[in-house]
Structures are given as C-alpha cells and as structure tokens.
C-alpha atoms as a PDB file:
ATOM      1  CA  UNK A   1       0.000   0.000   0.000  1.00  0.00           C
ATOM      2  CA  UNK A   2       1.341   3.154  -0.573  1.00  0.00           C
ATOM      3  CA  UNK A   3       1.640   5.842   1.581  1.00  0.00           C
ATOM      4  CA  UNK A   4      -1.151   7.992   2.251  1.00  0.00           C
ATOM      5  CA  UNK A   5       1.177  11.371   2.800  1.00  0.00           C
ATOM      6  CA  UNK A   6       2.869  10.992  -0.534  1.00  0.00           C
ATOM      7  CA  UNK A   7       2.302   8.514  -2.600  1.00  0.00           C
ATOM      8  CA  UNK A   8       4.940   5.842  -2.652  1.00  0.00           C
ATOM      9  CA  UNK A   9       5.712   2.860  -1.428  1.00  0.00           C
ATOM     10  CA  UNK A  10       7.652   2.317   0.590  1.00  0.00           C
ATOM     11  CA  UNK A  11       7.811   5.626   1.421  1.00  0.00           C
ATOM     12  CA  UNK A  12      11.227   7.181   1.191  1.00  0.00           C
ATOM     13  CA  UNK A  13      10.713   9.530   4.055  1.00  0.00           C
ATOM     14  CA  UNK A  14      11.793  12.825   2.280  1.00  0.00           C
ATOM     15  CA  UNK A  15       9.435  15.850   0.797  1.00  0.00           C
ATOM     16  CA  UNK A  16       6.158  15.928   2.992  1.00  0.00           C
ATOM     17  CA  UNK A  17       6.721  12.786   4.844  1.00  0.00           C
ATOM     18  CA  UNK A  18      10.639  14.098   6.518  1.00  0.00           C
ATOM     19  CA  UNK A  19      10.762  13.480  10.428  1.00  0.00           C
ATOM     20  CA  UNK A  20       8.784  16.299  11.814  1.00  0.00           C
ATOM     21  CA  UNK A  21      10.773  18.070  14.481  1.00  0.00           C
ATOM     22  CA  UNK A  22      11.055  16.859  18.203  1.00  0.00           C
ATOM     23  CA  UNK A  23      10.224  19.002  21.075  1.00  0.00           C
ATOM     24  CA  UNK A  24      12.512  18.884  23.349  1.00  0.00           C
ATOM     25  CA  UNK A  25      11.841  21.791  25.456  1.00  0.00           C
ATOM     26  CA  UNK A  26      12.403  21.194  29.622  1.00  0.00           C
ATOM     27  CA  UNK A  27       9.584  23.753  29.770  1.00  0.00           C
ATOM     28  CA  UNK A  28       6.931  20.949  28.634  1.00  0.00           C
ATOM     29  CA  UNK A  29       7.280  19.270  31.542  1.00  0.00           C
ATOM     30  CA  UNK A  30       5.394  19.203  34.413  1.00  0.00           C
ATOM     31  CA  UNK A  31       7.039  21.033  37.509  1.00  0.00           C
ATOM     32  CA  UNK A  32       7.859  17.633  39.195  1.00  0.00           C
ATOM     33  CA  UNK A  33       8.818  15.741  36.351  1.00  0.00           C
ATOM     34  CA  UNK A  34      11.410  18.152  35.567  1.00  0.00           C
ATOM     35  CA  UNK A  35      12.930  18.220  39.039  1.00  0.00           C
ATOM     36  CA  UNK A  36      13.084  14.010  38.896  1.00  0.00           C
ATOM     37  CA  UNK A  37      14.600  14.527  35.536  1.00  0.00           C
ATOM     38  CA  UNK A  38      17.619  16.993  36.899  1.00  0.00           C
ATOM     39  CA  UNK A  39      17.917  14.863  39.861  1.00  0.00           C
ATOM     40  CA  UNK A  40      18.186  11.899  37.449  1.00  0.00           C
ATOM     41  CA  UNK A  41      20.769  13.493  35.278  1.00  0.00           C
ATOM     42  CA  UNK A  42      23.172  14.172  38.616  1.00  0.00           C
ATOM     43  CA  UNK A  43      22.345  10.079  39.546  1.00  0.00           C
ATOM     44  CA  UNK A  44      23.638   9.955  35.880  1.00  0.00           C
ATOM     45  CA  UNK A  45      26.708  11.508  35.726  1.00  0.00           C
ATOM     46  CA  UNK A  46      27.916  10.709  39.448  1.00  0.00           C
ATOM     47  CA  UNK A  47      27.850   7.269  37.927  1.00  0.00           C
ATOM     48  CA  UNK A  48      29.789   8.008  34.923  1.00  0.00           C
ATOM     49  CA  UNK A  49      26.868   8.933  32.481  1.00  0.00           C
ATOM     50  CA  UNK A  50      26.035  11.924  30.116  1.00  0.00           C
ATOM     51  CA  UNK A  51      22.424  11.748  28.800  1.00  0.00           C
ATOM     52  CA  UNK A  52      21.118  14.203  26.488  1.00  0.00           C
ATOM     53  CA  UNK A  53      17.638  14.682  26.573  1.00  0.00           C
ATOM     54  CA  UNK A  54      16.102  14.639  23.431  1.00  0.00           C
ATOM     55  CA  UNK A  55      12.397  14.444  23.390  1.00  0.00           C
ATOM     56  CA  UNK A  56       9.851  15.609  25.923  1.00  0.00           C
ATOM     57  CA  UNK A  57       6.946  16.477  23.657  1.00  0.00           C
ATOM     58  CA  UNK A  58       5.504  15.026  20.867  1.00  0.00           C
ATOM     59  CA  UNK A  59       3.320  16.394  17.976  1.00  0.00           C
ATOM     60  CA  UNK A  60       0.548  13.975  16.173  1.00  0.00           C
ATOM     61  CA  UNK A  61       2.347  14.449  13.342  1.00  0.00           C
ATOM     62  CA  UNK A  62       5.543  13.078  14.842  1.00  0.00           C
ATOM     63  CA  UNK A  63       3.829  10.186  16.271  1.00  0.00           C
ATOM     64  CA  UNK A  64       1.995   9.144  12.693  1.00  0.00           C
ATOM     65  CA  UNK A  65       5.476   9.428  11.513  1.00  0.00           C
ATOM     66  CA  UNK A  66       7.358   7.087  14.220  1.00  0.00           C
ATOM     67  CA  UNK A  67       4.409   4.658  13.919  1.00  0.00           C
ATOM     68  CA  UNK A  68       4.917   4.642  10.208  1.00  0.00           C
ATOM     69  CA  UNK A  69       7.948   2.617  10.701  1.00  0.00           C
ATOM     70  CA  UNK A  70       7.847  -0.945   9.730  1.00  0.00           C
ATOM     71  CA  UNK A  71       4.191  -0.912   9.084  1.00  0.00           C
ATOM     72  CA  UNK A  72       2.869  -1.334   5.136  1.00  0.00           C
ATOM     73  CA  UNK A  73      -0.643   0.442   5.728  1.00  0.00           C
ATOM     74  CA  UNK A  74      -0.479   3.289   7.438  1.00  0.00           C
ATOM     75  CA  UNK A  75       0.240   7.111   6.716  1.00  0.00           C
ATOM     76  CA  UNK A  76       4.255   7.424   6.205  1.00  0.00           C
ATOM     77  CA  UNK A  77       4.669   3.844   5.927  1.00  0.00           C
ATOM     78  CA  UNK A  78       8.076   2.771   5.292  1.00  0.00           C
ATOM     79  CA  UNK A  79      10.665  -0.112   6.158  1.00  0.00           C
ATOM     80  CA  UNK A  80      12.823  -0.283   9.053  1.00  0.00           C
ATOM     81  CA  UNK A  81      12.284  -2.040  12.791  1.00  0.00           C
ATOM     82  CA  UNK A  82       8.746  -1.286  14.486  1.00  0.00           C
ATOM     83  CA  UNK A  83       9.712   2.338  17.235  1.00  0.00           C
ATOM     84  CA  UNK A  84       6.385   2.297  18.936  1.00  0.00           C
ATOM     85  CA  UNK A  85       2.931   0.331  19.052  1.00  0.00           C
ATOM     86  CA  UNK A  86       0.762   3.286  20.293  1.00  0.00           C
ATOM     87  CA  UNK A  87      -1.295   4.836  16.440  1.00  0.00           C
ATOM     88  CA  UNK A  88      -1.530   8.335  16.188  1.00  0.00           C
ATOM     89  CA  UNK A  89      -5.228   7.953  16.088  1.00  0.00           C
ATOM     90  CA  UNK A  90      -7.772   5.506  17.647  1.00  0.00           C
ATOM     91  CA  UNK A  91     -10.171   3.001  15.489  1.00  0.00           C
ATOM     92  CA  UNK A  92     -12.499   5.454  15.600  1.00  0.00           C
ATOM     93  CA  UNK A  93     -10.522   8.135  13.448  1.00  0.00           C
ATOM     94  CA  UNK A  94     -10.315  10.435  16.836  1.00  0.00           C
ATOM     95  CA  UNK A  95      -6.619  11.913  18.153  1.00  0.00           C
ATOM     96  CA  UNK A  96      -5.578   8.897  20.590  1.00  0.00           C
ATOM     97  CA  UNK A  97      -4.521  10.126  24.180  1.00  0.00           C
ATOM     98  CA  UNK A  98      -1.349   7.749  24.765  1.00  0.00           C
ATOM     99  CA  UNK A  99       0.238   9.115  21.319  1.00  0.00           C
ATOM    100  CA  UNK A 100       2.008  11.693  23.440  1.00  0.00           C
ATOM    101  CA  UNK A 101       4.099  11.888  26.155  1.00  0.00           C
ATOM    102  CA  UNK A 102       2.817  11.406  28.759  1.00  0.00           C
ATOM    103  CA  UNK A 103       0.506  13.898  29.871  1.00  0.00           C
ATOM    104  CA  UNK A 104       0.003  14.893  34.046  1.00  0.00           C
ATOM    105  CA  UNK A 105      -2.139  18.132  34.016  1.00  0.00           C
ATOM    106  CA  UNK A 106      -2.226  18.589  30.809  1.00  0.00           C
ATOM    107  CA  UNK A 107       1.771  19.274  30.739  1.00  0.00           C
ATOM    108  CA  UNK A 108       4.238  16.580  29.206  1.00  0.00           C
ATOM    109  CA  UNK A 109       5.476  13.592  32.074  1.00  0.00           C
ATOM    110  CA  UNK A 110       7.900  12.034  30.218  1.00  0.00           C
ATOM    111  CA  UNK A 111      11.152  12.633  28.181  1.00  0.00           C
ATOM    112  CA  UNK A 112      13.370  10.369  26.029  1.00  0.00           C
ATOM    113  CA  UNK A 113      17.123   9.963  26.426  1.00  0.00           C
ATOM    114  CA  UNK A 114      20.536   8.836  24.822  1.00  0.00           C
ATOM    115  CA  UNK A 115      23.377   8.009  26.574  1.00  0.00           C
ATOM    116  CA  UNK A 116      26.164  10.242  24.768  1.00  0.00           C
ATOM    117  CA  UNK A 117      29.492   9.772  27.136  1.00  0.00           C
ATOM    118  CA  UNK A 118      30.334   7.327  29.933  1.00  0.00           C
ATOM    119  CA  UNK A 119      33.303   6.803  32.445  1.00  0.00           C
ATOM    120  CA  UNK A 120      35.807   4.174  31.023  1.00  0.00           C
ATOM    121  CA  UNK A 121      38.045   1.498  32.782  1.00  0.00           C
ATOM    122  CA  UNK A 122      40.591   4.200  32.959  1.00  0.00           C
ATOM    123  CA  UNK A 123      37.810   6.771  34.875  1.00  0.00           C
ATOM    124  CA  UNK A 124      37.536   9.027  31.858  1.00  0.00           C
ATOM    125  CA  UNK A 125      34.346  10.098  30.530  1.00  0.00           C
ATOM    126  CA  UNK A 126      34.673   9.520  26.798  1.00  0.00           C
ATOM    127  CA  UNK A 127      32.008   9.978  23.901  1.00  0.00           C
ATOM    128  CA  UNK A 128      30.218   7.064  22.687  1.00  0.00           C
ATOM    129  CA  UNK A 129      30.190   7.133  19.036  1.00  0.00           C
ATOM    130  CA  UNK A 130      27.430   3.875  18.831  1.00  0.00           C
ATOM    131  CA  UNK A 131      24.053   4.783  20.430  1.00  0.00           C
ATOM    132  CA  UNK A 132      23.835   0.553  21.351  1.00  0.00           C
ATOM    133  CA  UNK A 133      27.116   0.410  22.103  1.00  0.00           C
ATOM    134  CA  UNK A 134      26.782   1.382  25.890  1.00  0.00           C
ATOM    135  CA  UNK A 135      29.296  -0.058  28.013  1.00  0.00           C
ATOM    136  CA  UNK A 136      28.109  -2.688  30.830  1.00  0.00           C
ATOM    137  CA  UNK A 137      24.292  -1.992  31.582  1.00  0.00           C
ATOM    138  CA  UNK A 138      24.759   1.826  30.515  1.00  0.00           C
ATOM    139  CA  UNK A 139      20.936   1.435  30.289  1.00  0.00           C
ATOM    140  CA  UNK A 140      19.748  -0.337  32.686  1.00  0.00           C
ATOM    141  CA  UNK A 141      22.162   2.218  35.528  1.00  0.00           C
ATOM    142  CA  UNK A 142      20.068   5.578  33.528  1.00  0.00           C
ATOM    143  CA  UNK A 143      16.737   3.256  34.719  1.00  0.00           C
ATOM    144  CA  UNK A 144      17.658   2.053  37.818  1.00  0.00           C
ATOM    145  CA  UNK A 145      18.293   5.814  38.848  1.00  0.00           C
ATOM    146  CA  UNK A 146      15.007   6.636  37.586  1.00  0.00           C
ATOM    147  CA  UNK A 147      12.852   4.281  39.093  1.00  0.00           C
ATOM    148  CA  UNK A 148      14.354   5.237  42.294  1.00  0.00           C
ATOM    149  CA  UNK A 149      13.035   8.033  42.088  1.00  0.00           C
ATOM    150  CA  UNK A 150       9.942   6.731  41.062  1.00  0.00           C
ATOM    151  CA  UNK A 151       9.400   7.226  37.560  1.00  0.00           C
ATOM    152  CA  UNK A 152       8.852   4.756  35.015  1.00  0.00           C
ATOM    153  CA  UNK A 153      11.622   3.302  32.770  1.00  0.00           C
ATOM    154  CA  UNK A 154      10.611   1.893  29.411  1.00  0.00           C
ATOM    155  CA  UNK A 155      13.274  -0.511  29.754  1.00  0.00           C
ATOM    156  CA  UNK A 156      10.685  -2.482  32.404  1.00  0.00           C
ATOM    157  CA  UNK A 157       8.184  -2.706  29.778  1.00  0.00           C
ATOM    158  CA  UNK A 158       7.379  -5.907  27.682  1.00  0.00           C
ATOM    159  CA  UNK A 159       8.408  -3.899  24.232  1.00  0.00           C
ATOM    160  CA  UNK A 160      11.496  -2.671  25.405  1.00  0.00           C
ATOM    161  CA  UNK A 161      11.799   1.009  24.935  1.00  0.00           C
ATOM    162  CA  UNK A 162      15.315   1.822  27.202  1.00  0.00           C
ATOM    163  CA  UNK A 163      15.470   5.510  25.936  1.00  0.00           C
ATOM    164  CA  UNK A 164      12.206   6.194  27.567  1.00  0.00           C
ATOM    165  CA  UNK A 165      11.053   7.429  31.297  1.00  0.00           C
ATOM    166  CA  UNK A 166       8.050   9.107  32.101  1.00  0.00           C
ATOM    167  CA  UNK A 167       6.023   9.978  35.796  1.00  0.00           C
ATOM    168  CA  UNK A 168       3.889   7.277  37.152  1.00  0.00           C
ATOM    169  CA  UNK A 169       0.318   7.564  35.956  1.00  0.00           C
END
C-alpha cells in the first residue's frame, strides 16, 4: 500500500513525509517531572553517564510518523524495525490520548534519552560514538536511577523502549 502522505511505497521519508521536528523543550514538563529529571541526570553523571535529553513532547504528526515505521498500511509507511505500538489515532478516526508523552495536568510527564558519554576502565568520561554500544548496563544504571526516584523506565516494559522514562500515571 502506498503511503497515504505521498504517494509511494515504501515511502522514502523525504518531501512531505521528513521526520517532523522533536520538542525537546524542559519547559513541557510538568514542575515535578522536571525536578526528577535533573535529579536523574546528577544520579547519571555521578555514575559516569552523560544523557542528552532529546524528546519531551511530541506532535501527532511526529507520532503518525514514528508509527509509520515498519508498518505497510499506514500514513508514512516505510521499512525499518517497528519504534512504537501506540497509532496516532484511535479506530475510531479520533486523536488517541497515549500518542504523546505522557501527559500529568495537561503538561508533558515524560522525556526520552541517549546516553552520549560514559566513564571508562581508565575513569575518563569519553564519547560514545554507537548509540547501542553502551558499556556494561549503561541502560539499565540511567533506569535504575530513575525508578528510584519513582518514575517509570521503558526498559521495564514488555516492548522494550530503554530511551524512555516518564512519571507514574
């Protein structure tokens, strides 16, 4: 099936159907959610991590997008490894709630993360070039620290999503 943005199939993901932007703003997050998140970055780093945040909003647009990926029949389908299971839109055609971030009080709960330096053997904090290529449980140390503080790590969920924490619903 083509796609329904542009035309082709598979869709190339250029012209209309690029990546819309991400939002990354600390401002769309909820007072408390951004204090967990600063006190999650110091966990981070006194442990030998540097995460970049790099999404804490997310448009419908965006979302139609990401879901578009590895999926045949759907606006902005094109190939590559399924990135989410939540539609931009519910059966019924209407703008589906749990396509954005999380949402507390009608201001974003949730951010996504990468993991750009760690600490080496040697105690130097050196870039890391491969965004899988995290050295021993990189990961699971950035949601460890944030579930002790009592947010939610994608990394506990059945489809994996380790770049993800949000606020408890």
């Amino acid at each position: 099936m083509p796609c329904t943005v542009c035309s082709e199939f598979p869709c190339s993901g250029s012209g209309p159907c690029s990546e819309p932007p991400r939002q990354d703003g600390l401002d769309l997050l909820n007072q408390d959610t951004r204090e967990r998140l600063e006190l999650w970055r110091v966990g981070c780093r006194h442990l030998g991590l540097v995460v970049d945040v790099i999404e804490t909003g997310r448009t419908e647009a965006r979302q139609a997008w990401l879901y578009g990926r590895g999926r045949l029949d759907v606006p902005y389908a094109r190939r590559g490894l399924i990135v989410t299971h939540v539609s931009p839109r519910t059966a019924d055609g209407e703008p589906n709630p749990k396509a954005r971030h999380l949402l507390i009080d009608g201001q974003c709960a949730a951010w996504d993360f990468l993991i750009t330096h760690q600490r080496n053997d040697a105690g130097t904090i050196v870039a890391l070039p491969d965004l899988w290529k995290r050295g021993p449980n990189a990961w699971g140390v950035a949601g460890s620290i944030a579930v002790g503080l009592g947010l939610v790590w994608g990394g506990e969920w059945s489809f994996f999503d380790l770049g993800h924490i949000q606020g408890d619903r």
